[in-house]
N, C-alpha and C. Protein backbone atom coordinates (compact mmCIF):
# COMPACT_ATOMS: atom_id res chain seq x y z
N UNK A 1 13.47 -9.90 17.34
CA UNK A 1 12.59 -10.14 16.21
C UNK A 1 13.34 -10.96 15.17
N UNK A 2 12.97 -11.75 14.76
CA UNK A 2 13.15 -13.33 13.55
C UNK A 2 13.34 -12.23 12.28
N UNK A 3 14.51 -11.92 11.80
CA UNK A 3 14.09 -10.85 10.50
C UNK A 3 13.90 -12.07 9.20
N UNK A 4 14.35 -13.13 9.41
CA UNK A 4 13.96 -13.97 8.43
C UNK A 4 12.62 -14.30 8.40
N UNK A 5 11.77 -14.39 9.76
CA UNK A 5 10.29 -14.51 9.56
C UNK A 5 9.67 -13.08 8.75
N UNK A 6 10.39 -12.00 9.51
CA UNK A 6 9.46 -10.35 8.86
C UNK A 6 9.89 -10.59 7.51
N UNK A 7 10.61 -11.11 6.72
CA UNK A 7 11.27 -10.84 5.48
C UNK A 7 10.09 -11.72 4.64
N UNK A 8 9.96 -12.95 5.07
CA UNK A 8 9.00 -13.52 4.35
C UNK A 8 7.21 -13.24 4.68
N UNK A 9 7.20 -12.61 5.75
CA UNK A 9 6.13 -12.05 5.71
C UNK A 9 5.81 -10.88 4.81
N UNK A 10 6.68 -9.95 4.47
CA UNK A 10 6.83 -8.56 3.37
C UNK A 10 6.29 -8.99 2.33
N UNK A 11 7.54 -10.52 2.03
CA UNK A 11 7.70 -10.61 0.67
C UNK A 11 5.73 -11.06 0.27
N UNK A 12 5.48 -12.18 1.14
CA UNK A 12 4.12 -12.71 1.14
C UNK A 12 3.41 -11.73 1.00
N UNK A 13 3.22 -10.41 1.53
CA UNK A 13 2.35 -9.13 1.48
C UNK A 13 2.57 -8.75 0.07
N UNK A 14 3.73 -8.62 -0.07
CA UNK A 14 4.37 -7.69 -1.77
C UNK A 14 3.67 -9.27 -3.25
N UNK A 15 3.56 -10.18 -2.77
CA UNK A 15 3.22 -11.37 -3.61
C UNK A 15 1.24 -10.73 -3.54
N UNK A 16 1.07 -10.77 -2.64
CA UNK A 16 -0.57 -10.46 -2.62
C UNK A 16 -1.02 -9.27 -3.27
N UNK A 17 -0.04 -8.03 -3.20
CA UNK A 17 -0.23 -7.24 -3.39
C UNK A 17 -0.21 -6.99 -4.75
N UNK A 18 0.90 -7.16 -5.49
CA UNK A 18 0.55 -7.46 -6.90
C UNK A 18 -0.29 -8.67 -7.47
N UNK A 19 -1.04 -9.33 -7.02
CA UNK A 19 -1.79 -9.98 -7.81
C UNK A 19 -3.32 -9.16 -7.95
N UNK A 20 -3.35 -8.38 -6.07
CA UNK A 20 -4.54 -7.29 -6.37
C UNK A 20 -4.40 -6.29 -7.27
N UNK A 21 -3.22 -6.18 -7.66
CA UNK A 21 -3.18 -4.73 -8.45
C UNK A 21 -3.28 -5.06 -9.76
N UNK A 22 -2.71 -6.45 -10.20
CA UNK A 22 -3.16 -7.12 -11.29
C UNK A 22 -4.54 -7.12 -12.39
N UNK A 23 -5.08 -7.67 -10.51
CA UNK A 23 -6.54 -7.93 -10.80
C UNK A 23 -7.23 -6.45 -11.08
N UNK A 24 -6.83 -5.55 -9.98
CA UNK A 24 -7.23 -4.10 -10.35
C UNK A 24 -7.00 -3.80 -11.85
N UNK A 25 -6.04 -3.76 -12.16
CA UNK A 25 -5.70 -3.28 -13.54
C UNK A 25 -6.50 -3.76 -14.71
N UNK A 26 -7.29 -4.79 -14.21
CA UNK A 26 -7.63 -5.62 -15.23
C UNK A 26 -9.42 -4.85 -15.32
N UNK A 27 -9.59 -4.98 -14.33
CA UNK A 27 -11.18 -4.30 -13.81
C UNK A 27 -11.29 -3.03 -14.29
N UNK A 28 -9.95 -2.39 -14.51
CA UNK A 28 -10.17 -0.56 -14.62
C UNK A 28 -9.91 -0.26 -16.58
N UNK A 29 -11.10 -0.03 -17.29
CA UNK A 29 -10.71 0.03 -18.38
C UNK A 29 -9.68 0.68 -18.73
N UNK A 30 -8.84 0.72 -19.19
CA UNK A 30 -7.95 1.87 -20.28
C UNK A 30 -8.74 2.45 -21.20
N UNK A 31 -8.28 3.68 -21.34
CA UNK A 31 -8.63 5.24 -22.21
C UNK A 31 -9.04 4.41 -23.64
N UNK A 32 -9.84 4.39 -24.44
CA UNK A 32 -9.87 4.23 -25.75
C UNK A 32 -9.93 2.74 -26.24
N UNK A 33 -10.03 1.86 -24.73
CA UNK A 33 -9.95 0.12 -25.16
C UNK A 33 -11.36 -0.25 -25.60
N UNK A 34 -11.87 0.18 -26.32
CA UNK A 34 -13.47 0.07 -26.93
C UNK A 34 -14.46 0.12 -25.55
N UNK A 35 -13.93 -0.28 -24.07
CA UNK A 35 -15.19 -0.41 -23.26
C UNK A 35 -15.57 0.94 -23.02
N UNK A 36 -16.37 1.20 -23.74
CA UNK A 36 -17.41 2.79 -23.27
C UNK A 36 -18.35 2.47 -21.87
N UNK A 37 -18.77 3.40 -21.60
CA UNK A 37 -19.52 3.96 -20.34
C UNK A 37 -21.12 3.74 -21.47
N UNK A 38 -21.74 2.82 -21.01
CA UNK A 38 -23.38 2.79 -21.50
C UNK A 38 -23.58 3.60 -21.68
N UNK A 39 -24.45 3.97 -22.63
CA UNK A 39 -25.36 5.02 -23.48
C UNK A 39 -26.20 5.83 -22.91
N UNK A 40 -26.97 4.91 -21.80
CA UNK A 40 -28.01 5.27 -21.00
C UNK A 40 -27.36 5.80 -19.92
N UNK A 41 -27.86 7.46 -19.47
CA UNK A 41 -27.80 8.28 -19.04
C UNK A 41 -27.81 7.67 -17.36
N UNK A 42 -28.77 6.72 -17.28
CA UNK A 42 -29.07 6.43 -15.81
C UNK A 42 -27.70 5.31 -15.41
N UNK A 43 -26.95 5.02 -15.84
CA UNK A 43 -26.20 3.72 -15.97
C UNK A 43 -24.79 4.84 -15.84
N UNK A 44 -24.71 5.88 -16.73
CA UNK A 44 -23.07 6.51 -16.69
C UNK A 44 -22.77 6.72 -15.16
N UNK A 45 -23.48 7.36 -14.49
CA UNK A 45 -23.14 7.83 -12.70
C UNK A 45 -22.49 6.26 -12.25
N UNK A 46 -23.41 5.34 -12.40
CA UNK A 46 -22.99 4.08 -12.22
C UNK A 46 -21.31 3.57 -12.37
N UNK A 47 -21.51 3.34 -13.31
CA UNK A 47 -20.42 3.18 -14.23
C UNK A 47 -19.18 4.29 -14.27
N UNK A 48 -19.13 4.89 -13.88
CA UNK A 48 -17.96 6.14 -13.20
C UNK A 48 -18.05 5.83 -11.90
N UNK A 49 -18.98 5.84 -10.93
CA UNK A 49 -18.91 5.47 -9.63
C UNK A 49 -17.67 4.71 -9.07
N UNK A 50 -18.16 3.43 -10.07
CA UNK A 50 -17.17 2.16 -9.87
C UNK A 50 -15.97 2.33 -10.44
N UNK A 51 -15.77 2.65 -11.52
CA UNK A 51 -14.71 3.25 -12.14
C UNK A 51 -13.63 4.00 -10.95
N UNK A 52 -14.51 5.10 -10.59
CA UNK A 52 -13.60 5.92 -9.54
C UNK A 52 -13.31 4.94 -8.01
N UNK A 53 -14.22 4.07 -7.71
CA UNK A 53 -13.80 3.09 -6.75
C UNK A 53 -12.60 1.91 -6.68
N UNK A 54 -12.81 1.58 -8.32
CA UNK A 54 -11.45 0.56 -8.20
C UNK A 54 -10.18 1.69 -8.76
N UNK A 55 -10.31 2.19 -9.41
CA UNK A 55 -8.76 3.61 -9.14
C UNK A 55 -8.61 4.05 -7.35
N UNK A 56 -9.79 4.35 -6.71
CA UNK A 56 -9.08 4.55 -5.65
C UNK A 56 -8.41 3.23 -4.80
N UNK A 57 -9.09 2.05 -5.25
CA UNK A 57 -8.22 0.90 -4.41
C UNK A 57 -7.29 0.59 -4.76
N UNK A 58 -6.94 0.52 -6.36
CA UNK A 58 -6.09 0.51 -7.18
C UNK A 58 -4.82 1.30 -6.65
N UNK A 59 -5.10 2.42 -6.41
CA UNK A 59 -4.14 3.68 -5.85
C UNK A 59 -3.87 3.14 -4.08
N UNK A 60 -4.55 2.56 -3.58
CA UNK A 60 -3.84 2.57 -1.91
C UNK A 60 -3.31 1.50 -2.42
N UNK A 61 -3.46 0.20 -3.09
CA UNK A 61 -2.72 -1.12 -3.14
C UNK A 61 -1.30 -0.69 -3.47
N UNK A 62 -1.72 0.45 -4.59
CA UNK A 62 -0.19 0.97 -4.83
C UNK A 62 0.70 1.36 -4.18
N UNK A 63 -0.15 2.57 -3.41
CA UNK A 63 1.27 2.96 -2.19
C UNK A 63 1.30 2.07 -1.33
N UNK A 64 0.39 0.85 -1.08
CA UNK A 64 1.10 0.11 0.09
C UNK A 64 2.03 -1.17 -0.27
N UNK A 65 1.96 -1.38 -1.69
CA UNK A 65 3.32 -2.06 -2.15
C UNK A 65 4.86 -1.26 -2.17
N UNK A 66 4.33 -0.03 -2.22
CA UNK A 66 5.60 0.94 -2.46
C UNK A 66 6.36 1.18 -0.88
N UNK A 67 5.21 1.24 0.98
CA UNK A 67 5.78 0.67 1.66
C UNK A 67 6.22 -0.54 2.01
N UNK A 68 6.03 -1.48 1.56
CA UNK A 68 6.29 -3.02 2.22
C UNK A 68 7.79 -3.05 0.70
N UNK A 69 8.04 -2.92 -0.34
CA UNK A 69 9.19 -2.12 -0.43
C UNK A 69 10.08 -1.32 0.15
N UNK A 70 9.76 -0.43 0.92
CA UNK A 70 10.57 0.43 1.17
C UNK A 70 11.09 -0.13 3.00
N UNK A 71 10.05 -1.32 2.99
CA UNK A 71 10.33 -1.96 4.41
C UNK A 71 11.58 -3.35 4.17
N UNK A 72 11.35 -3.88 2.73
CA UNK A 72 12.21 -4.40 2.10
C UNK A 72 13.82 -4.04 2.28
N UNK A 73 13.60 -2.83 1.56
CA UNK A 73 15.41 -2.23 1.42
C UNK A 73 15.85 -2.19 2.80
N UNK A 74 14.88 -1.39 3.43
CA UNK A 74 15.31 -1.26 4.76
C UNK A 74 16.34 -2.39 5.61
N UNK A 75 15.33 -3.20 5.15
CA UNK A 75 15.76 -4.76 5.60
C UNK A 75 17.27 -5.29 5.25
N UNK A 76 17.20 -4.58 3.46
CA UNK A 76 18.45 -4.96 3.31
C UNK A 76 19.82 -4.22 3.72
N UNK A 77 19.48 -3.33 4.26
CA UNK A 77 20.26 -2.29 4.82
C UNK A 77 20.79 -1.65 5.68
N UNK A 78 20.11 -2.78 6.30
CA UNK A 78 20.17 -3.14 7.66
C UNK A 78 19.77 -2.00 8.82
N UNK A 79 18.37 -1.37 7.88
CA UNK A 79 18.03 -0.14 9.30
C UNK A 79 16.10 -0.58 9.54
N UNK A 80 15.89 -1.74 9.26
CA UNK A 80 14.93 -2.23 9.62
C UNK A 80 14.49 -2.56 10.97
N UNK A 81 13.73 -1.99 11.68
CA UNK A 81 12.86 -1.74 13.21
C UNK A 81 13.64 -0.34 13.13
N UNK A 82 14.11 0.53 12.62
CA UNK A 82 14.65 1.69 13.11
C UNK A 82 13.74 3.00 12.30
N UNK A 83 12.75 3.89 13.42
CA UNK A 83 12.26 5.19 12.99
C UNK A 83 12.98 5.98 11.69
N UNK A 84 12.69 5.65 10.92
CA UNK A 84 13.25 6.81 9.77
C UNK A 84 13.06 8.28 9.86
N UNK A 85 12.54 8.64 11.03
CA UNK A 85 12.56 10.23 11.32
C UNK A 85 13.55 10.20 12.40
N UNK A 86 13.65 9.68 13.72
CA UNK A 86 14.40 10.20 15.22
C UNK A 86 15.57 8.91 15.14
N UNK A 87 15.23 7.68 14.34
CA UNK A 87 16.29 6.42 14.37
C UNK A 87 16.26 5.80 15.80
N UNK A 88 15.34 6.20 16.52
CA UNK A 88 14.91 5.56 17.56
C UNK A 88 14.22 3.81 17.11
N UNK A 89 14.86 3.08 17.82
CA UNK A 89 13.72 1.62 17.55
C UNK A 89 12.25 1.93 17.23
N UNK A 90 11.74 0.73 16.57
CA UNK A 90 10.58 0.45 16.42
C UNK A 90 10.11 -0.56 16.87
N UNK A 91 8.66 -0.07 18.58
CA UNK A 91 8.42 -1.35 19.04
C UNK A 91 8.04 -2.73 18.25
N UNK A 92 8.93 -3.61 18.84
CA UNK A 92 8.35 -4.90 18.37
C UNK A 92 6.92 -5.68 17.81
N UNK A 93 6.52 -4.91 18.60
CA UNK A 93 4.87 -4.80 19.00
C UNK A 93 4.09 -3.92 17.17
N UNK A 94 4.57 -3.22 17.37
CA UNK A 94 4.00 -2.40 16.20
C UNK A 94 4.47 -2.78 14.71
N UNK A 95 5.86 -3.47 15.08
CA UNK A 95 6.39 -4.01 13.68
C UNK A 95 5.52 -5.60 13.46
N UNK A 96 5.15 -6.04 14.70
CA UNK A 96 4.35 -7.65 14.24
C UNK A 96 2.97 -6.98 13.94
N UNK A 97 2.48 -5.94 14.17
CA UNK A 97 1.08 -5.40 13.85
C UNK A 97 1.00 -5.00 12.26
N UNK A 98 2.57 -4.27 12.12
CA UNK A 98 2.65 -3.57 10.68
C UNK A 98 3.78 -3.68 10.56
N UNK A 99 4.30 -4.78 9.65
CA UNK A 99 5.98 -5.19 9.53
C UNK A 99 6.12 -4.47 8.53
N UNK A 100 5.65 -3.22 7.98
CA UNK A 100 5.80 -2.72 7.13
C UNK A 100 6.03 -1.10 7.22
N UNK A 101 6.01 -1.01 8.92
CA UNK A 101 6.03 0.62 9.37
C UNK A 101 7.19 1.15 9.54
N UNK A 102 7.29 2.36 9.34
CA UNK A 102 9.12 3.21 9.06
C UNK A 102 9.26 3.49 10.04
N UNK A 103 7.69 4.35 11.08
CA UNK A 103 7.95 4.98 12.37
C UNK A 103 7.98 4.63 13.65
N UNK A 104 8.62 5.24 14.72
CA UNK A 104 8.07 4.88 15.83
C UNK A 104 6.42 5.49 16.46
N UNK A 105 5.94 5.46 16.99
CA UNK A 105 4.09 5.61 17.41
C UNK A 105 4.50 7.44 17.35
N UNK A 106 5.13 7.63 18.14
CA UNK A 106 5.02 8.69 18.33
C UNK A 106 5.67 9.93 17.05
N UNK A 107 6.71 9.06 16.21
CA UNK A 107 6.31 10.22 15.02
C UNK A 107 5.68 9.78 14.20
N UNK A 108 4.66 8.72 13.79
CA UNK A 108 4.18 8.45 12.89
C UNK A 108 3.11 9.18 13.30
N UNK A 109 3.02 9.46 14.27
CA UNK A 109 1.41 10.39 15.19
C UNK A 109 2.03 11.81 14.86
N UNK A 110 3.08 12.25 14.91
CA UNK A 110 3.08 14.00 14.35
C UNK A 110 3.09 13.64 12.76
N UNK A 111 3.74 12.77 12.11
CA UNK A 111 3.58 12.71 10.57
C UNK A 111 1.84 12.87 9.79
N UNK A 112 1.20 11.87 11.10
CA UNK A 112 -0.27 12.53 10.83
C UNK A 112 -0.60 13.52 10.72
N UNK A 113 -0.43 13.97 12.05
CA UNK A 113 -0.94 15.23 12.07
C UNK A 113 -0.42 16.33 11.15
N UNK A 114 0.61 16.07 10.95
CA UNK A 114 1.07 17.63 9.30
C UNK A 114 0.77 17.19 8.07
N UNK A 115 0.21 15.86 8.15
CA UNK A 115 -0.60 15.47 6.28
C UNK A 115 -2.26 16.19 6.89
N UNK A 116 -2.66 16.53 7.71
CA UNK A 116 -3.90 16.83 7.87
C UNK A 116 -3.55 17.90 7.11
């Protein structure tokens, strides 16, 4: 694997990624910035709806800058393609799918299963 290609692919992900979170930030009022929730009763559900929709995208953009970081250091640290649970490789295959994954298939599949 080209780690100079995965490196600029991260970085390109981590560049996208903050400009969505940017843009998120910008969409999601802050507490007390004069934009109130309409008056009209039929409009607030609305208007929280969306509210709670861009916080939740807001929130995955987040943790998935915080992996493609943490795929970063890795990189620099030279334990990049390596399982951060068993330190077993990480197929090739799965790192060009998700150059941003810690695990190998098979513990990222029990890591699932104990966040259930």
């Amino acid at each position: 694997m080209d780690t100079a290609v995965t490196r600029k692919r991260l970085e390109g992900m981590l560049d996208g990624l903050d400009r969505s979170i940017t843009v998120l930030k910008g969409e999601s009022p802050a507490p007390g910035d004069g934009q109130e929730y309409s008056f009209d009763p039929a409009d607030a559900g609305a208007n929280l709806s969306e509210t709670d929709r861009t916080e939740a995208v807001l929130h995955s953009a987040q943790q998935q800058r915080g992996k493609v970081e943490a795929a970063l250091r890795r990189m620099n640290e030279g334990t990049y393609g390596l399982c951060v649970d068993c330190g077993k490789p990480v197929p090739e295959g799965r790192l060009e799918a998700r150059p941003d994954a810690s695990r190998c298939v098979a513990c990222q599949a029990k890591h699932d299963r104990l966040r259930r």
